[in-house]
C-alpha atoms as a PDB file:
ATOM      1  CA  UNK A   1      -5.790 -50.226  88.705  1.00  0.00           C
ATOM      2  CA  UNK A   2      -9.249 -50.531  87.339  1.00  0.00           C
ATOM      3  CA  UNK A   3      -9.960 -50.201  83.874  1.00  0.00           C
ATOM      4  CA  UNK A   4     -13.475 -48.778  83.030  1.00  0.00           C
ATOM      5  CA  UNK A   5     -15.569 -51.021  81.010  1.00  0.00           C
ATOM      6  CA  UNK A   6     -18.482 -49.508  78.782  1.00  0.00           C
ATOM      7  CA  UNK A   7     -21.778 -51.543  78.445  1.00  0.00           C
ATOM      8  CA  UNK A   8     -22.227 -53.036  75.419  1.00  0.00           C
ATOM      9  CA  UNK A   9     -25.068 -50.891  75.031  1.00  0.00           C
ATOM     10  CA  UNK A  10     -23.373 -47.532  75.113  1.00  0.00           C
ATOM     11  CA  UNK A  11     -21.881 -48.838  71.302  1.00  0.00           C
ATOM     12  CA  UNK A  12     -25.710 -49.423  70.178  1.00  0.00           C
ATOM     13  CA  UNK A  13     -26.104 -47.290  67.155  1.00  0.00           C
ATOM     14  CA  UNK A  14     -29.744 -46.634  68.618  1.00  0.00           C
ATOM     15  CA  UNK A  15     -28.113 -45.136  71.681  1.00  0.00           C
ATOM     16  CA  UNK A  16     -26.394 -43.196  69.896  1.00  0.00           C
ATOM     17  CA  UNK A  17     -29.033 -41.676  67.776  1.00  0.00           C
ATOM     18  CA  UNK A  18     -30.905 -40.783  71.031  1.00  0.00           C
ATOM     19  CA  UNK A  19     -28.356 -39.479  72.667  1.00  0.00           C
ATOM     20  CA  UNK A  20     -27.189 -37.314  69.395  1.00  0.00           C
ATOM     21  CA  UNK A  21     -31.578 -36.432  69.104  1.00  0.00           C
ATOM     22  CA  UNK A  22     -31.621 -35.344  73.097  1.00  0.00           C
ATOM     23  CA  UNK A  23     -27.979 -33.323  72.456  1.00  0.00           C
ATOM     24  CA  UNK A  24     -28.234 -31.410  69.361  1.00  0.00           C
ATOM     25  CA  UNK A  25     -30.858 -29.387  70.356  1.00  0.00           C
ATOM     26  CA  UNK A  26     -29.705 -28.049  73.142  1.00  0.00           C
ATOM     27  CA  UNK A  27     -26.785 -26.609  71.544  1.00  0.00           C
ATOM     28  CA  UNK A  28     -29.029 -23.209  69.855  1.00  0.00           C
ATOM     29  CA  UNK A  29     -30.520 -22.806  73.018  1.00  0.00           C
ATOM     30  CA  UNK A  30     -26.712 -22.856  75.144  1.00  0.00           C
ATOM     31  CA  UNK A  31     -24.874 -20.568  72.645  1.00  0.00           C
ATOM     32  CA  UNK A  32     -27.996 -17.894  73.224  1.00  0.00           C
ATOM     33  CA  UNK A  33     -27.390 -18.369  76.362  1.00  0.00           C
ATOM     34  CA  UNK A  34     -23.612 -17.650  76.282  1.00  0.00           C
ATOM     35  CA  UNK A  35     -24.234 -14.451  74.042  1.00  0.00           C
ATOM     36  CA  UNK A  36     -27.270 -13.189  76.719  1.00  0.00           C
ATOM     37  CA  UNK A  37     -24.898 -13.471  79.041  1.00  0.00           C
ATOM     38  CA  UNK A  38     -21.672 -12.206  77.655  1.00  0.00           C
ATOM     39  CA  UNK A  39     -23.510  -9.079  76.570  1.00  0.00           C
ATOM     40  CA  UNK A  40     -26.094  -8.662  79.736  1.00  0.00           C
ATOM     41  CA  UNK A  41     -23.441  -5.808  81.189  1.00  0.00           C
ATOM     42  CA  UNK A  42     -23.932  -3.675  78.159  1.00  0.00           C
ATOM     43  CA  UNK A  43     -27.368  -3.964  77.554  1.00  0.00           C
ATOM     44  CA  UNK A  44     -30.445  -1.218  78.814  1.00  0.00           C
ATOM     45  CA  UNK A  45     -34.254  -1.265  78.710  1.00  0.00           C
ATOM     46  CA  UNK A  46     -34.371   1.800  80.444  1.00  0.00           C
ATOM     47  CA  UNK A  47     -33.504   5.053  78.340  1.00  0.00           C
ATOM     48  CA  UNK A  48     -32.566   7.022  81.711  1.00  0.00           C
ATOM     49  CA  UNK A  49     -29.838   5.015  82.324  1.00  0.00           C
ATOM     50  CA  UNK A  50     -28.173   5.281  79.142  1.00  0.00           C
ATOM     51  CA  UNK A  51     -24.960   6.308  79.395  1.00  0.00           C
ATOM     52  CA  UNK A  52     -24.055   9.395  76.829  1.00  0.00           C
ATOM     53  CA  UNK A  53     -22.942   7.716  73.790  1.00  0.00           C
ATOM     54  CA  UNK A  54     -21.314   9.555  70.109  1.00  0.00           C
ATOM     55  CA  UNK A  55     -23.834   8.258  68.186  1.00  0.00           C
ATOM     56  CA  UNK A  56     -26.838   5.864  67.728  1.00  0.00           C
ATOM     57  CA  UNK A  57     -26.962   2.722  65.798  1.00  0.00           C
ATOM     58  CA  UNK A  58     -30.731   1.607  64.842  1.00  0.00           C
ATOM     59  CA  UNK A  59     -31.227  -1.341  62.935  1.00  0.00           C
ATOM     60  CA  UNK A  60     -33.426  -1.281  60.454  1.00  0.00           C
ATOM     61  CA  UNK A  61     -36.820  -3.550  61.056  1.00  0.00           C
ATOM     62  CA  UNK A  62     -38.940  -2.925  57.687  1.00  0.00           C
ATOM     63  CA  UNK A  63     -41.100  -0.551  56.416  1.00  0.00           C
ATOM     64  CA  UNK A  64     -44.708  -0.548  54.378  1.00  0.00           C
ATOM     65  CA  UNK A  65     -46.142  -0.496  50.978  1.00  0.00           C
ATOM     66  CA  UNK A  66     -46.172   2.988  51.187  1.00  0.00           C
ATOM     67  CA  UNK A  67     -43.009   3.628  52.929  1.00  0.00           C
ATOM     68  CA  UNK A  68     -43.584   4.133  56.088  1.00  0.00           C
ATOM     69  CA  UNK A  69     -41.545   2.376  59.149  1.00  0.00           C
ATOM     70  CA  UNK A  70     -43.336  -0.930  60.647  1.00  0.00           C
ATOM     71  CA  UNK A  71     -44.194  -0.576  64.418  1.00  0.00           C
ATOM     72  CA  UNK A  72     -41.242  -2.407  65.145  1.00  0.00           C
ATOM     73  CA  UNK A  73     -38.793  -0.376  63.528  1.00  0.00           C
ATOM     74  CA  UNK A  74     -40.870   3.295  64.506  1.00  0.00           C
ATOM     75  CA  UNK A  75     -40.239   1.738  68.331  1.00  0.00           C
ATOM     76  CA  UNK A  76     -36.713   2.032  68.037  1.00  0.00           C
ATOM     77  CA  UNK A  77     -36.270   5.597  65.655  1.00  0.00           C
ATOM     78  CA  UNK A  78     -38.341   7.179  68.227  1.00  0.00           C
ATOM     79  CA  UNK A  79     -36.030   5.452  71.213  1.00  0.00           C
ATOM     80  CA  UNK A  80     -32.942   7.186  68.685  1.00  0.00           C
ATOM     81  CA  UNK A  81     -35.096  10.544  68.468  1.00  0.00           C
ATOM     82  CA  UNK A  82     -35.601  10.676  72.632  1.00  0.00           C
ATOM     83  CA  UNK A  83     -31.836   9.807  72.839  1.00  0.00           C
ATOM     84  CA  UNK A  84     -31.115  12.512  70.521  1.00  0.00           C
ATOM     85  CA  UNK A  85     -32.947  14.953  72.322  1.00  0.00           C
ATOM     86  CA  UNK A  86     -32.246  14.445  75.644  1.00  0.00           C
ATOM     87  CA  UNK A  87     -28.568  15.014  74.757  1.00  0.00           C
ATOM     88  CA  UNK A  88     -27.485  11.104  75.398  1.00  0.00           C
ATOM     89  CA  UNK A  89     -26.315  11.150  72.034  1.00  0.00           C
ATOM     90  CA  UNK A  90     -25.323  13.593  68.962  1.00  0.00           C
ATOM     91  CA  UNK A  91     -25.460  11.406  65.649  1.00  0.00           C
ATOM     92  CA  UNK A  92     -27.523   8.805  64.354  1.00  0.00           C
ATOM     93  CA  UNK A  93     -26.795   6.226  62.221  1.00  0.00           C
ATOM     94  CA  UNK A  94     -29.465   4.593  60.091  1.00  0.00           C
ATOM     95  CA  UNK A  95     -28.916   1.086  59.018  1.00  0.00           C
ATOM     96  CA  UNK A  96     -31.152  -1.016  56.734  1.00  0.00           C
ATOM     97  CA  UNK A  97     -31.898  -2.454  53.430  1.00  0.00           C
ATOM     98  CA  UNK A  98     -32.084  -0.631  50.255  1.00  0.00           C
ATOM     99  CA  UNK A  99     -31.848  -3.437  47.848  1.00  0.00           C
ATOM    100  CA  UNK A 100     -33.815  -2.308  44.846  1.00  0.00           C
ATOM    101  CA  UNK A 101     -35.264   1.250  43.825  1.00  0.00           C
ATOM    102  CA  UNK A 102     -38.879   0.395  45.274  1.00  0.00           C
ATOM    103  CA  UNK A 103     -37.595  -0.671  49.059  1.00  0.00           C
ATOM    104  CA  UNK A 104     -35.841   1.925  51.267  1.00  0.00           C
ATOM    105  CA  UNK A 105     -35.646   1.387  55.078  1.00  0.00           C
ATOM    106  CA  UNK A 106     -33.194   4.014  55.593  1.00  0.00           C
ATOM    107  CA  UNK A 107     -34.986   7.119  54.143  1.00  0.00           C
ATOM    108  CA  UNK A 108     -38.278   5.681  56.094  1.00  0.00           C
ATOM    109  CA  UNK A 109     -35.960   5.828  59.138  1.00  0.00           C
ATOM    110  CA  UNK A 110     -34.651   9.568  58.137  1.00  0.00           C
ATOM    111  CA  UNK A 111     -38.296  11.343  57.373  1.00  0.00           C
ATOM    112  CA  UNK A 112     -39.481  10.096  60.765  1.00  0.00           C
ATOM    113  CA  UNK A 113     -37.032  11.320  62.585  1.00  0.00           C
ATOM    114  CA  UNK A 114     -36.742  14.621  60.694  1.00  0.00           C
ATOM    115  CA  UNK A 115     -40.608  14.676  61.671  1.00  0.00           C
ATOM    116  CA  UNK A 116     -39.896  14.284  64.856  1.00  0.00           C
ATOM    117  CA  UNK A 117     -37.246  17.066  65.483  1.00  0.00           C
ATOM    118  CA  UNK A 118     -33.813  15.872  64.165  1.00  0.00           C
ATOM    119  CA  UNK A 119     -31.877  17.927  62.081  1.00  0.00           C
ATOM    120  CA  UNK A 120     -30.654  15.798  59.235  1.00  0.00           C
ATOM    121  CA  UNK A 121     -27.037  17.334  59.367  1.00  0.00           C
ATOM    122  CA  UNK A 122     -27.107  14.528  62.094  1.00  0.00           C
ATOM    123  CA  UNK A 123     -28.038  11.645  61.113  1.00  0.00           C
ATOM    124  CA  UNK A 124     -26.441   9.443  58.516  1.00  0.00           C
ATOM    125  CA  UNK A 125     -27.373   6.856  56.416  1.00  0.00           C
ATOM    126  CA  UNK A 126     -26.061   3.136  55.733  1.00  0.00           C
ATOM    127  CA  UNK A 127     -28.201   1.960  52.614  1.00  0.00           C
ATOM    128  CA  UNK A 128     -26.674  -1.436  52.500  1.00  0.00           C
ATOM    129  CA  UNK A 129     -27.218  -2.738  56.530  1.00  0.00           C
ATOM    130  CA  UNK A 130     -29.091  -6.192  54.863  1.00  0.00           C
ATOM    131  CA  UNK A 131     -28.403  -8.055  58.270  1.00  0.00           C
ATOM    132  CA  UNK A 132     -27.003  -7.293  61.809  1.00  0.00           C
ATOM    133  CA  UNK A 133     -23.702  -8.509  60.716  1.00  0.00           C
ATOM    134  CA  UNK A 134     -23.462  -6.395  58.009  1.00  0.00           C
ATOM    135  CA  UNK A 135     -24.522  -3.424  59.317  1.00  0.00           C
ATOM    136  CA  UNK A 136     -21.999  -4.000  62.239  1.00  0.00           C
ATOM    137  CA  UNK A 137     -19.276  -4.902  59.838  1.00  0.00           C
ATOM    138  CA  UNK A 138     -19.976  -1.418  57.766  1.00  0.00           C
ATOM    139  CA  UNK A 139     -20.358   0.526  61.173  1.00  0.00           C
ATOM    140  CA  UNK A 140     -16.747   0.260  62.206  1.00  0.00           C
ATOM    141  CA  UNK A 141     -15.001  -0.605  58.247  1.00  0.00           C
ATOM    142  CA  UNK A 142     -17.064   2.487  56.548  1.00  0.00           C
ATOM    143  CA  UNK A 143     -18.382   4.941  59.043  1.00  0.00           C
ATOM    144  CA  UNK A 144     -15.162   4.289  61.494  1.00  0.00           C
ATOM    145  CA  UNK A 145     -17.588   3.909  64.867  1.00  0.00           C
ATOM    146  CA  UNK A 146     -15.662   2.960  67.443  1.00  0.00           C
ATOM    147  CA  UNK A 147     -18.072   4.032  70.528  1.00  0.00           C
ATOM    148  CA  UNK A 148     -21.913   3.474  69.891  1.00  0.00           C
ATOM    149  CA  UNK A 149     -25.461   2.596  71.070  1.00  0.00           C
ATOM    150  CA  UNK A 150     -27.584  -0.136  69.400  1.00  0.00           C
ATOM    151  CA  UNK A 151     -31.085   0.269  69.277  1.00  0.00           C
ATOM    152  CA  UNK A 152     -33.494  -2.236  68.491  1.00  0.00           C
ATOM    153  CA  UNK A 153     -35.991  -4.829  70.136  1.00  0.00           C
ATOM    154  CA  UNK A 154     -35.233  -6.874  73.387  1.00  0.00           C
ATOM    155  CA  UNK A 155     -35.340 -10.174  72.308  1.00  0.00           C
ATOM    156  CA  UNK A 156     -32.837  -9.059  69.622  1.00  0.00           C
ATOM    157  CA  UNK A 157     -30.513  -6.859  71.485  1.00  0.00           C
ATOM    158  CA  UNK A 158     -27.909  -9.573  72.572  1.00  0.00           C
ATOM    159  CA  UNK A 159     -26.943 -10.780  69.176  1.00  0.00           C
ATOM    160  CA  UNK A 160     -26.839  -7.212  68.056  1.00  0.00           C
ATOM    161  CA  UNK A 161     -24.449  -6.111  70.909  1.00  0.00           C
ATOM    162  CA  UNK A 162     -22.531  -8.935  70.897  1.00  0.00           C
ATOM    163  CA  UNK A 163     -22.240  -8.587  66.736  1.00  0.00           C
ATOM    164  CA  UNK A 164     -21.157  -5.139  66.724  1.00  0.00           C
ATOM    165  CA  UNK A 165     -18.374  -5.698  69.662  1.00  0.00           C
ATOM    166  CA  UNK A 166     -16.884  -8.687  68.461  1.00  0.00           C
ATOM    167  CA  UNK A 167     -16.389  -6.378  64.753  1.00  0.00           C
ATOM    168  CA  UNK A 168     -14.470  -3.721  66.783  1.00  0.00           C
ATOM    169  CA  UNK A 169     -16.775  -1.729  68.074  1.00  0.00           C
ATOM    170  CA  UNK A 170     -17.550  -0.532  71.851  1.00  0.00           C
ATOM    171  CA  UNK A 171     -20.993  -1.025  71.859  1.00  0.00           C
ATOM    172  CA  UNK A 172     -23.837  -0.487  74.605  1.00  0.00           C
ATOM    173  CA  UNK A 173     -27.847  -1.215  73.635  1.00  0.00           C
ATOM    174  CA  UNK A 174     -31.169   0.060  74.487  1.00  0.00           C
ATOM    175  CA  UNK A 175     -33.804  -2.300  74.269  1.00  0.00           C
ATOM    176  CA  UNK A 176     -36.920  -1.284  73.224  1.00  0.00           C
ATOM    177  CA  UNK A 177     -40.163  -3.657  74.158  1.00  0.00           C
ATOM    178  CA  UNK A 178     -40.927  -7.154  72.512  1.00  0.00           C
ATOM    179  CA  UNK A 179     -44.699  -7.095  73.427  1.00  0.00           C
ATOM    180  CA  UNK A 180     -47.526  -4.457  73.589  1.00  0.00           C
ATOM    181  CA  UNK A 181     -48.652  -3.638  69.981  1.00  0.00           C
ATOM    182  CA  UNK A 182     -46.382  -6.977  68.594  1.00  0.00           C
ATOM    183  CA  UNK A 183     -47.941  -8.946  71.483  1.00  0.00           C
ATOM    184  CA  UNK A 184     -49.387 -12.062  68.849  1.00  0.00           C
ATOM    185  CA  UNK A 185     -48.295 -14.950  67.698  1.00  0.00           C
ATOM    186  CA  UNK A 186     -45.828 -13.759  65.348  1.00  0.00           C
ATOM    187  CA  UNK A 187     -43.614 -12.334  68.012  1.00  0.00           C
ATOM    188  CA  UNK A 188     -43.409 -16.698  68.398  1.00  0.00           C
ATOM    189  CA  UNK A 189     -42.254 -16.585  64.988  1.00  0.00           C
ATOM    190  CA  UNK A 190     -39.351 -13.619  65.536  1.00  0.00           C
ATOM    191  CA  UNK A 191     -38.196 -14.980  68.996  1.00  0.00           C
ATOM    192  CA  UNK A 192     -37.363 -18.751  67.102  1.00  0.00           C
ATOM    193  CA  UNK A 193     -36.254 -17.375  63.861  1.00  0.00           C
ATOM    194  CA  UNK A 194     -33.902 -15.295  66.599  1.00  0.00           C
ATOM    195  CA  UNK A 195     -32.249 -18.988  68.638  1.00  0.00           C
ATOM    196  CA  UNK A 196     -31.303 -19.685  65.161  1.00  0.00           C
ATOM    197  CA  UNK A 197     -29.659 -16.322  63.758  1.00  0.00           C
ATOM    198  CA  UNK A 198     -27.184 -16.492  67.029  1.00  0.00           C
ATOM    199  CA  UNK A 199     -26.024 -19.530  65.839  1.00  0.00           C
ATOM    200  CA  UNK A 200     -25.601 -18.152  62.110  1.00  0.00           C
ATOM    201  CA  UNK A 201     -24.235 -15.096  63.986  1.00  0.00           C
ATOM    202  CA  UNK A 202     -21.315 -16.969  65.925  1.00  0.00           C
ATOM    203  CA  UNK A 203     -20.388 -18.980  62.766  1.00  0.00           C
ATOM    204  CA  UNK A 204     -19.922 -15.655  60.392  1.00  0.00           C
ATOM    205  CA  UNK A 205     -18.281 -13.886  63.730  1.00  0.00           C
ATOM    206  CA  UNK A 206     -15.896 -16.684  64.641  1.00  0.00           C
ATOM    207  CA  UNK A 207     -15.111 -18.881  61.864  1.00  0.00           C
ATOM    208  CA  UNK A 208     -16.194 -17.397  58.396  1.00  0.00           C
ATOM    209  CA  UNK A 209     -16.151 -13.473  58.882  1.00  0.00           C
ATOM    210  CA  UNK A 210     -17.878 -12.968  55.386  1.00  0.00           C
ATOM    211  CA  UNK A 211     -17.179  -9.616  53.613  1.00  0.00           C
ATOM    212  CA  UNK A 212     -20.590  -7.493  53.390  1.00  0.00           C
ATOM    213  CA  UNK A 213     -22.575  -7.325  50.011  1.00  0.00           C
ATOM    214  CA  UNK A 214     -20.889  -3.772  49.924  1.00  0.00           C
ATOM    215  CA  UNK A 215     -18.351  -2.461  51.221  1.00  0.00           C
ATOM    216  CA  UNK A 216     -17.044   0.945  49.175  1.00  0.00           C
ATOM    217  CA  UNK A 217     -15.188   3.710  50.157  1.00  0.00           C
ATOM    218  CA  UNK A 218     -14.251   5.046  54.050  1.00  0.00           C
ATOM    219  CA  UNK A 219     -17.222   7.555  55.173  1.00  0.00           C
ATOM    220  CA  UNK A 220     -16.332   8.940  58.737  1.00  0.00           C
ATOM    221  CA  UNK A 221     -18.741  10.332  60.474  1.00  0.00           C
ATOM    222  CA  UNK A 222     -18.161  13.847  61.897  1.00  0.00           C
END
């Protein structure tokens, strides 16, 4: 029987620093990986093939000085609103930040699609969503959403999918496009600052599972 003998060189604490520099990155980029691919069955880009859904999720995606949604965010209230109207869904839930008096992504979220033909007996709206994990935690614990679509950007679709199903709900999502009027370097900036929130979003799903800033009473939607 022969025993395997290690190179002195494999116990260099150089080696192992290079080895631990050439490793460590790679770990964002294979956990975005698994959650693109655990989540690639229930994910759209093409609003045809959505399958009819109770209600829409969007996620909120900021809104102007002077209230109005960002072109990010109007891309994926007016993917809700064509939804909504060709019958694919029957609710929508907004979901965004309303921290202090002055900032209010939800009601930015509600007049447009009020403007834009939806009766606001059907939409609802979640004034503390301050992340995707919150807003996917509150979906199921306060608004009792078991069956949902998620709508927001591409390149952010598989951690919101894989958020919102791993909290209990069973949830499909329409994609709407990365590029065109965001196509600059700060869609660089969002796709990065993305590789790092999966990894913050695995930790919080699978070993922390942090309460939300607010949680409150039940608030079923009907």
């Amino acid at each position: 029987m022969k025993l395997l003998i290690l190179h002195p060189w494999f116990f260099n604490w150089r080696f192992i620093l290079l080895l631990l520099a050439v490793s460590v990155p790679l770990i964002p980029v294979a956990l975005n990986y698994y959650v693109y691919s655990a989540t690639q069955p229930y994910r759209y880009s093409d609003r045809d093939r959505v399958t009819p859904q109770p209600i829409a999720i969007v996620l909120g995606a900021g809104v102007w000085e002077d209230g109005t949604p960002t072109p990010m965010l109007a891309d994926r209230i007016q993917a809700a609103v064509d939804l909504y109207k060709r019958g694919r869904v029957q609710k929508i839930l907004m979901t965004g930040d309303n921290s202090t008096p002055h900032y209010n992504e939800v009601a930015a979220m509600q007049n447009y699609a009020e403007k834009r033909g939806v009766p606001v007996t059907d939409i609802t709206l979640d004034y503390a969503g301050f992340s995707t994990y919150e807003s996917c935690y509150r979906a199921k614990e306060i608004f009792g959403i078991q069956q949902a679509i998620l709508i927001t950007q591409r390149y952010h679709l598989p951690r919101a999918v894989y958020t919102c199903r791993q909290m209990g709900v069973d949830a499909i999502g329409l994609g709407t496009p990365d590029w065109g009027v965001f196509r600059n370097d700060s869609m660089r900036y969002y796709i990065l600052r993305e590789i790092l929130a999966v990894v913050k979003a695995l930790w919080e799903i699978h070993i922390t599972r942090p309460r939300p800033t607010f949680l409150g009473p039940f608030e079923g939607i009907s």
